[in-house]
Every structure is written in structure tokens, then in C-alpha cells.
Protein backbone atom coordinates (compact mmCIF):
# COMPACT_ATOMS: atom_id res chain seq x y z
CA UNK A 1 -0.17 3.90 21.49
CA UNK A 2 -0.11 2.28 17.85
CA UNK A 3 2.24 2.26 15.55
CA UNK A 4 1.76 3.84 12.47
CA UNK A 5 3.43 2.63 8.92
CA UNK A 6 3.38 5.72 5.95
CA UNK A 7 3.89 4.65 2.92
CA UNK A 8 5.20 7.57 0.60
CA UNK A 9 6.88 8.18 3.61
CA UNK A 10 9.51 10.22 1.45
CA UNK A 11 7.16 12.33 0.49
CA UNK A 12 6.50 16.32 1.69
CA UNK A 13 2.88 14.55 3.21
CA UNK A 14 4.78 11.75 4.74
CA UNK A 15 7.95 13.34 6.48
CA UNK A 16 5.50 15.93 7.95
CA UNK A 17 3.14 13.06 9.37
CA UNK A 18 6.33 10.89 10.57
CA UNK A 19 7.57 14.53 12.14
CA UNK A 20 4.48 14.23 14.38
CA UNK A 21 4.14 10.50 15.11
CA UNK A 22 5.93 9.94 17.86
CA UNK A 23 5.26 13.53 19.91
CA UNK A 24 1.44 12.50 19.63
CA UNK A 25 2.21 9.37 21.90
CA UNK A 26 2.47 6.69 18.86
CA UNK A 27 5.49 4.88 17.02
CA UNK A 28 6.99 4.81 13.98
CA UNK A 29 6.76 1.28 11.97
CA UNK A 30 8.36 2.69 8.87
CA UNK A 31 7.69 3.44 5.63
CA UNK A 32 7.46 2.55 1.82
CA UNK A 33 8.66 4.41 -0.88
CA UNK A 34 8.13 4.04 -4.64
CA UNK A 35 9.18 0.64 -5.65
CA UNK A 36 8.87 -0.71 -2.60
CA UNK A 37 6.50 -3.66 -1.50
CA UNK A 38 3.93 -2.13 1.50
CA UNK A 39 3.18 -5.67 2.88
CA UNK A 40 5.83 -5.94 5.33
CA UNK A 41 5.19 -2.62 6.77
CA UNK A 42 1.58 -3.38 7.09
CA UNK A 43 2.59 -6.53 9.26
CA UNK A 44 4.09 -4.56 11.40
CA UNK A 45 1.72 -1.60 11.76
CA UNK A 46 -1.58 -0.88 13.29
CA UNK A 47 -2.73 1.44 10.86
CA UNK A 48 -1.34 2.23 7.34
CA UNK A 49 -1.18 5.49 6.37
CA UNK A 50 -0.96 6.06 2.54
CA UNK A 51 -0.29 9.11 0.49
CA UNK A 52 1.83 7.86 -2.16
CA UNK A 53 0.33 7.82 -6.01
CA UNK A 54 -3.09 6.78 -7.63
CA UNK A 55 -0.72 3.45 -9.44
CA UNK A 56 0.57 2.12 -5.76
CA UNK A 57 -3.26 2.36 -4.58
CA UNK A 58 -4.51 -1.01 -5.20
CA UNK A 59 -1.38 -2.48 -4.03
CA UNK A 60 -1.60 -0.88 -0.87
CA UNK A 61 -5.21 -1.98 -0.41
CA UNK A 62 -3.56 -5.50 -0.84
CA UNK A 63 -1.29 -4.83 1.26
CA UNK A 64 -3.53 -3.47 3.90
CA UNK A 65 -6.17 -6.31 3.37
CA UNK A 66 -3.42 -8.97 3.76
CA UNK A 67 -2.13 -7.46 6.73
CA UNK A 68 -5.46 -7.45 8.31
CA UNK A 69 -4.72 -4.12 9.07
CA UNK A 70 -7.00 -0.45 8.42
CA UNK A 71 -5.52 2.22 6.05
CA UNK A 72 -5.78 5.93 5.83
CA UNK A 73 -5.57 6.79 1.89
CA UNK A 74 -5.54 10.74 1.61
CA UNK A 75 -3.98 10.17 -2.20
CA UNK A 76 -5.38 12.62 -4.57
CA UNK A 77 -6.33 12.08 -8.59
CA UNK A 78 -8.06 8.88 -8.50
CA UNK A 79 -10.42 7.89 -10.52
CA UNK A 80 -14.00 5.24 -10.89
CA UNK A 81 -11.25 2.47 -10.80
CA UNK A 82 -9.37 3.35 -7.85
CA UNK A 83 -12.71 3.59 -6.02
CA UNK A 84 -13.91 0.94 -6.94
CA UNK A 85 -10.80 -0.96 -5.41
CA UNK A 86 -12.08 0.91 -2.09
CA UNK A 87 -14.96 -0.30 -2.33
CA UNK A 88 -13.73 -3.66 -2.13
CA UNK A 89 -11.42 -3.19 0.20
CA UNK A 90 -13.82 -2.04 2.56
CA UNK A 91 -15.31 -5.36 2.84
CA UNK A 92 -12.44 -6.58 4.51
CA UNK A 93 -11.20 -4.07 6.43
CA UNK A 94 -11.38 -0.30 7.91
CA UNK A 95 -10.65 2.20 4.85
CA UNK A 96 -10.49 6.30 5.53
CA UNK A 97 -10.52 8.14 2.26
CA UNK A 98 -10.22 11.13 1.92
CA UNK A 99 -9.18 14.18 -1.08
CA UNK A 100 -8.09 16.53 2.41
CA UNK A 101 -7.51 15.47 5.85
CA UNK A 102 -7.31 18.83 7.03
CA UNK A 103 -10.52 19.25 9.79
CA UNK A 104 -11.03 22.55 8.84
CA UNK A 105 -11.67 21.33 5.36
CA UNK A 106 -14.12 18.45 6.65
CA UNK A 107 -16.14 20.96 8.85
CA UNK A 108 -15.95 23.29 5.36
CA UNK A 109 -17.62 20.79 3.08
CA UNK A 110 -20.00 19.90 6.09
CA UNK A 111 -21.30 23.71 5.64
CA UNK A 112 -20.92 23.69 1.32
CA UNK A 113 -23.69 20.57 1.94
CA UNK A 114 -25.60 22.37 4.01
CA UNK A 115 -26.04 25.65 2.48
CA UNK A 116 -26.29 23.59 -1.09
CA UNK A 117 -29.13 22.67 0.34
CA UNK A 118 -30.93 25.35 1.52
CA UNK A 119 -30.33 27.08 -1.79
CA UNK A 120 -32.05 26.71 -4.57
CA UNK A 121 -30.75 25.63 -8.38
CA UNK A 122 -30.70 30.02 -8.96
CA UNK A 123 -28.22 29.90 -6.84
CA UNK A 124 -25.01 29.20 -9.11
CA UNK A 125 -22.10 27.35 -6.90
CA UNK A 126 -18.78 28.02 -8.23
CA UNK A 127 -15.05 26.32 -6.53
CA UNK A 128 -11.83 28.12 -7.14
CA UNK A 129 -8.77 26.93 -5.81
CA UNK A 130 -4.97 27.41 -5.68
CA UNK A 131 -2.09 25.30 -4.97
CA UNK A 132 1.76 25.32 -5.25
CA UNK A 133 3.26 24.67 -8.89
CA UNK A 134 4.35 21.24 -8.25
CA UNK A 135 0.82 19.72 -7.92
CA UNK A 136 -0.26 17.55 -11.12
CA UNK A 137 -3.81 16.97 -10.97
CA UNK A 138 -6.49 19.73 -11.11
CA UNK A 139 -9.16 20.25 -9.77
CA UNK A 140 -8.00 18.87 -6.49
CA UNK A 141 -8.92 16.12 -4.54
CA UNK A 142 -10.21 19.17 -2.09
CA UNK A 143 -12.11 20.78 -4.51
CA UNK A 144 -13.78 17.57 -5.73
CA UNK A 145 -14.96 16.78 -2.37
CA UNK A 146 -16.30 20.25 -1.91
CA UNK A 147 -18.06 19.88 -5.24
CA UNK A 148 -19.33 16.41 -4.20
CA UNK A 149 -20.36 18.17 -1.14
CA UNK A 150 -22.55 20.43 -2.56
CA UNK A 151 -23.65 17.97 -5.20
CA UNK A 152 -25.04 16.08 -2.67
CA UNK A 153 -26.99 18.91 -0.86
CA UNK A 154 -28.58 19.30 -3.94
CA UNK A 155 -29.19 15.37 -4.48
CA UNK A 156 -27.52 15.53 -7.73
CA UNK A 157 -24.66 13.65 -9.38
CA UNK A 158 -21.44 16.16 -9.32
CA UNK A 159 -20.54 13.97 -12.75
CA UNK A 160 -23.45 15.17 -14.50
CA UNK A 161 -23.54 18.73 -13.01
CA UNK A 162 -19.92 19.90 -13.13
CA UNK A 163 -18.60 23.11 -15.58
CA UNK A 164 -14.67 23.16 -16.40
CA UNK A 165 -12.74 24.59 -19.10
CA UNK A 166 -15.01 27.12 -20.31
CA UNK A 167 -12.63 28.65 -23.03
CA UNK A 168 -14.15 29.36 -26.04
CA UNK A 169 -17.51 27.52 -25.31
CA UNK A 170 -19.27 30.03 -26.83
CA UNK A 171 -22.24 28.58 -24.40
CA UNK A 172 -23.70 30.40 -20.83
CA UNK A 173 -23.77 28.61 -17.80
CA UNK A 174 -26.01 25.87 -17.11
CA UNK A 175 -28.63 26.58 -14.65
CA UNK A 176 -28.05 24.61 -11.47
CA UNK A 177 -23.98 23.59 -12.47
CA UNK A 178 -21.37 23.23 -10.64
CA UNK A 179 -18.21 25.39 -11.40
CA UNK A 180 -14.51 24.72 -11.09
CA UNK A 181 -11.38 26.90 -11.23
CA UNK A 182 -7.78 25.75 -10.49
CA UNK A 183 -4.66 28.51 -10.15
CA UNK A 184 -1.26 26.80 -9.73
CA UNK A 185 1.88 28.70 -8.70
CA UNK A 186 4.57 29.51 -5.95
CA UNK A 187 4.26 27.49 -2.68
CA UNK A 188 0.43 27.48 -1.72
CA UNK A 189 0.09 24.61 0.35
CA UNK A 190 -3.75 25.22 -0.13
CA UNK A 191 -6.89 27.54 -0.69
CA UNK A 192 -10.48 26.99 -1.81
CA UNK A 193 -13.79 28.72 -1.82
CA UNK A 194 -16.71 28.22 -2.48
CA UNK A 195 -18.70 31.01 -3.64
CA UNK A 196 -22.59 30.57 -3.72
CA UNK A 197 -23.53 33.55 -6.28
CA UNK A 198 -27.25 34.23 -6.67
CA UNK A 199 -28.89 37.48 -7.50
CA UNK A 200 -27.42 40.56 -6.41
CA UNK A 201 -25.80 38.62 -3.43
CA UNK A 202 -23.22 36.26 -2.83
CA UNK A 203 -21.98 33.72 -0.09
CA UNK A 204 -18.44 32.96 0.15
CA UNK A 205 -17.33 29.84 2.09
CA UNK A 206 -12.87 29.40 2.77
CA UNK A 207 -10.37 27.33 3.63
CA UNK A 208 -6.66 28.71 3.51
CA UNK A 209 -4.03 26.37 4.56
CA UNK A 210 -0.81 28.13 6.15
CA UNK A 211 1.28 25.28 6.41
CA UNK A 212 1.19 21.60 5.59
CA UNK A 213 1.40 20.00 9.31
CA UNK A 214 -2.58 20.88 9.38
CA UNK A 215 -2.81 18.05 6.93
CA UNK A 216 -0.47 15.57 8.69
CA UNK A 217 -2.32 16.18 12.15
CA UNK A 218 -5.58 15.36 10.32
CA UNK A 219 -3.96 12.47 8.88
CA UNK A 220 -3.21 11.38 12.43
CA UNK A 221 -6.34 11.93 13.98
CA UNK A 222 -7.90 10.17 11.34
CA UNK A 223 -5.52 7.20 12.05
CA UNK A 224 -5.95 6.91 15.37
CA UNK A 225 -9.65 7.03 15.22
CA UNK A 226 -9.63 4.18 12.87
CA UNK A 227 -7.44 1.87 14.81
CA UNK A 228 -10.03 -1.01 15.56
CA UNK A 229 -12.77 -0.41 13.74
CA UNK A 230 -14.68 -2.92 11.72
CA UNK A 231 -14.59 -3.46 7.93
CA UNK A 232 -15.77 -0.18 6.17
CA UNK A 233 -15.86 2.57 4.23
CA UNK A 234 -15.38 6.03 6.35
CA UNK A 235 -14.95 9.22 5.98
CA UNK A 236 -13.52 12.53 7.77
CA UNK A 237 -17.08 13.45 8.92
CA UNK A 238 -17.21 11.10 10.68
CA UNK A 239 -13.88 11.33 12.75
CA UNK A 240 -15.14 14.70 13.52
CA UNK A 241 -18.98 13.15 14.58
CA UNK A 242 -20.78 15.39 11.85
């Protein structure tokens, strides 16, 4: 048993994790909201769960480090900084990150790495993906690990390689680029592909998400699996041994 703190426990992310805390054999040490400080619930919790917004992160990580205590941050939209702050944290104790905790999506990106790889540069890799009209930031944190997926199959730097906005370029594609598309509307909790198009064939690679408790039960897994471990930067893949 540990007991498990969520902070953004308010949140549609955090009530569905709490929903499934205790039924998986753990307890419940709370939560923190916006506003709120996340240190005392990290002295009481095992693991810290965290999918509140890219401005609490590096509080959180404080909170987390002070604590002495590991941290599951499944937050979407950060950026170099906020990574960065993982980095450091890392030094001092166990940090998951993650843009999806769903394990579908983590054995997904496993197979966008692999077939990036086996494919060569003529092979044009394009990501479309759909969400719910309440999400802010586009592409997704799912999409951006699928592209970094198959950036790294390809041993390139997704930074360098990636295609968005292409309205009015006035420019064709870039041999060897990586594509994004983003569709918001109604209540998609979550769909990507990614569509390996070469000549006259393509390969289509999916996720769709039918209802947000996949993400809390990765969430869960993930923070069990990192109750313990050393100081460190991990990943999904590796909670599922890929």
C-alpha cells in the first residue's frame, strides 16, 4: 500500500485518479489545488502525483525534492525551462514524466520509434490529433512524444525537423520532416495517428482514447512502480519494461 498525494486534485485528471486510489489497494493523502502550497502533502505521501499547470511545476519539484519524496508529472505544455527543472530534480529524487500516461500510448510511441527507424527519410511521417475543446495547448503533450518518438528512430532532433502551420507557406514539404496537425472540438478525451506516407503506400499507427480513467490507471501504475526508486529521470517505457 502507499499513499498517494495529487496535486490538481480538482482537476478532471485528478478526481478520476483519486476515483481509483483506494480500489487499487492504496490511500488517499490528499490533494493541492491552485494556490495551494504542495509541501505538506508531499510529507505525507509516498508518491506525488502532479497534473496541475506548467507555472505550479517547479514548485512541485520543490515540493517533491523537500519531501524526499518521487513525483509523477503527466502535465502537458511545458517547455526547455520546465525540463530543465526536471532535470534537476532528478538528481535528487525519482521523477516520471510523461506528455500521456495512457500504456497504450507508451507501447504506441514504442512502435512510431521503431518503424521511424526502419524507414527511410522518403518516407514522410505526419501526427494528427484531436482533443476536446477545452484543451489549451496544441500539439499535445501526446503528439510531441510521438513526434519525439519518431525523431529519435531517425536520430534526429524533433526541434529541427518539425512542420506546423503550413498556411500560406507557399513552400513543399521538407524531405525527411516531421508533420503536425491538431483538431479541437466536442468531448474527445483523445486520438492520434501517426501516418508513415511513402510512395504509393501508407502505414497508419492509432491510439483512440474512450474514456479518461485509461489515463488515471496509467497514472497509477506509473506511481506505484516508482515508489522507491533511486534519484532519476524515467519514463513510461520503462514501467512497461520496453
Amino acid at each position: 500500500m502507499a499513499s498517494i498525494g495529487i496535486i490538481g486534485s480538482q482537476g478532471r485528471m485528478g478526481q478520476a485518479i483519486a476515483a481509483l486510489v483506494e480500489g487499487a489497494g492504496h490511500r488517499l493523502a490528499g490533494g493541492a489545488d491552485q494556490g495551494e502550497d504542495a509541501a505538506g502533502l508531499a510529507d505525507r505521501s509516498d508518491v506525488l502525483v502532479d497534473f496541475s499547470s506548467p507555472v505550479a511545476l517547479e514548485a512541485n519539484l520543490h515540493a517533491a525534492i523537500g519531501a524526499g519524496v518521487p513525483i509523477v508529472v503527466g502535465t502537458t505544455g511545458l517547455g526547455e525551462r520546465h525540463h530543465a527543472a526536471i532535470d534537476r530534480a532528478a538528481h535528487a529524487v525519482a521523477v516520471l514524466q510523461t506528455g500521456n500516461t495512457s500504456l497504450g500510448v507508451t507501447l504506441l510511441a514504442h512502435l512510431v520509434r521503431e518503424a521511424a527507424g526502419r524507414l527511410g527519410a522518403d518516407w514522410d511521417i505526419e501526427i494528427l490529433e484531436m482533443h476536446h475543446r477545452m484543451k489549451v495547448d496544441a500539439p499535445s503533450g501526446t503528439a510531441m512524444l510521438l513526434g519525439e518518438a519518431a525523431a529519435a528512430g531517425r536520430g534526429i532532433a524533433l526541434a529541427e525537423s518539425s512542420e506546423r502551420g503550413r498556411d500560406g507557406s507557399g513552400e513543399p514539404r521538407c524531405v525527411g520532416a516531421i508533420g503536425f496537425a491538431s483538431l479541437r472540438g466536442g468531448t474527445v478525451a483523445g486520438e492520434h495517428s501517426v501516418i508513415f506516407a511513402g510512395a504509393q503506400e501508407r502505414i497508419a499507427l492509432s491510439h483512440h482514447a474512450e474514456d479518461r480513467a485509461i489515463f488515471a490507471r496509467g497514472a497509477l501504475r506509473a506511481a506505484e512502480w516508482l515508489v522507491g526508486r533511486p534519484p532519476g529521470r524515467y519514463t513510461m517505457a520503462q514501467v512497461l519494461e520496453l
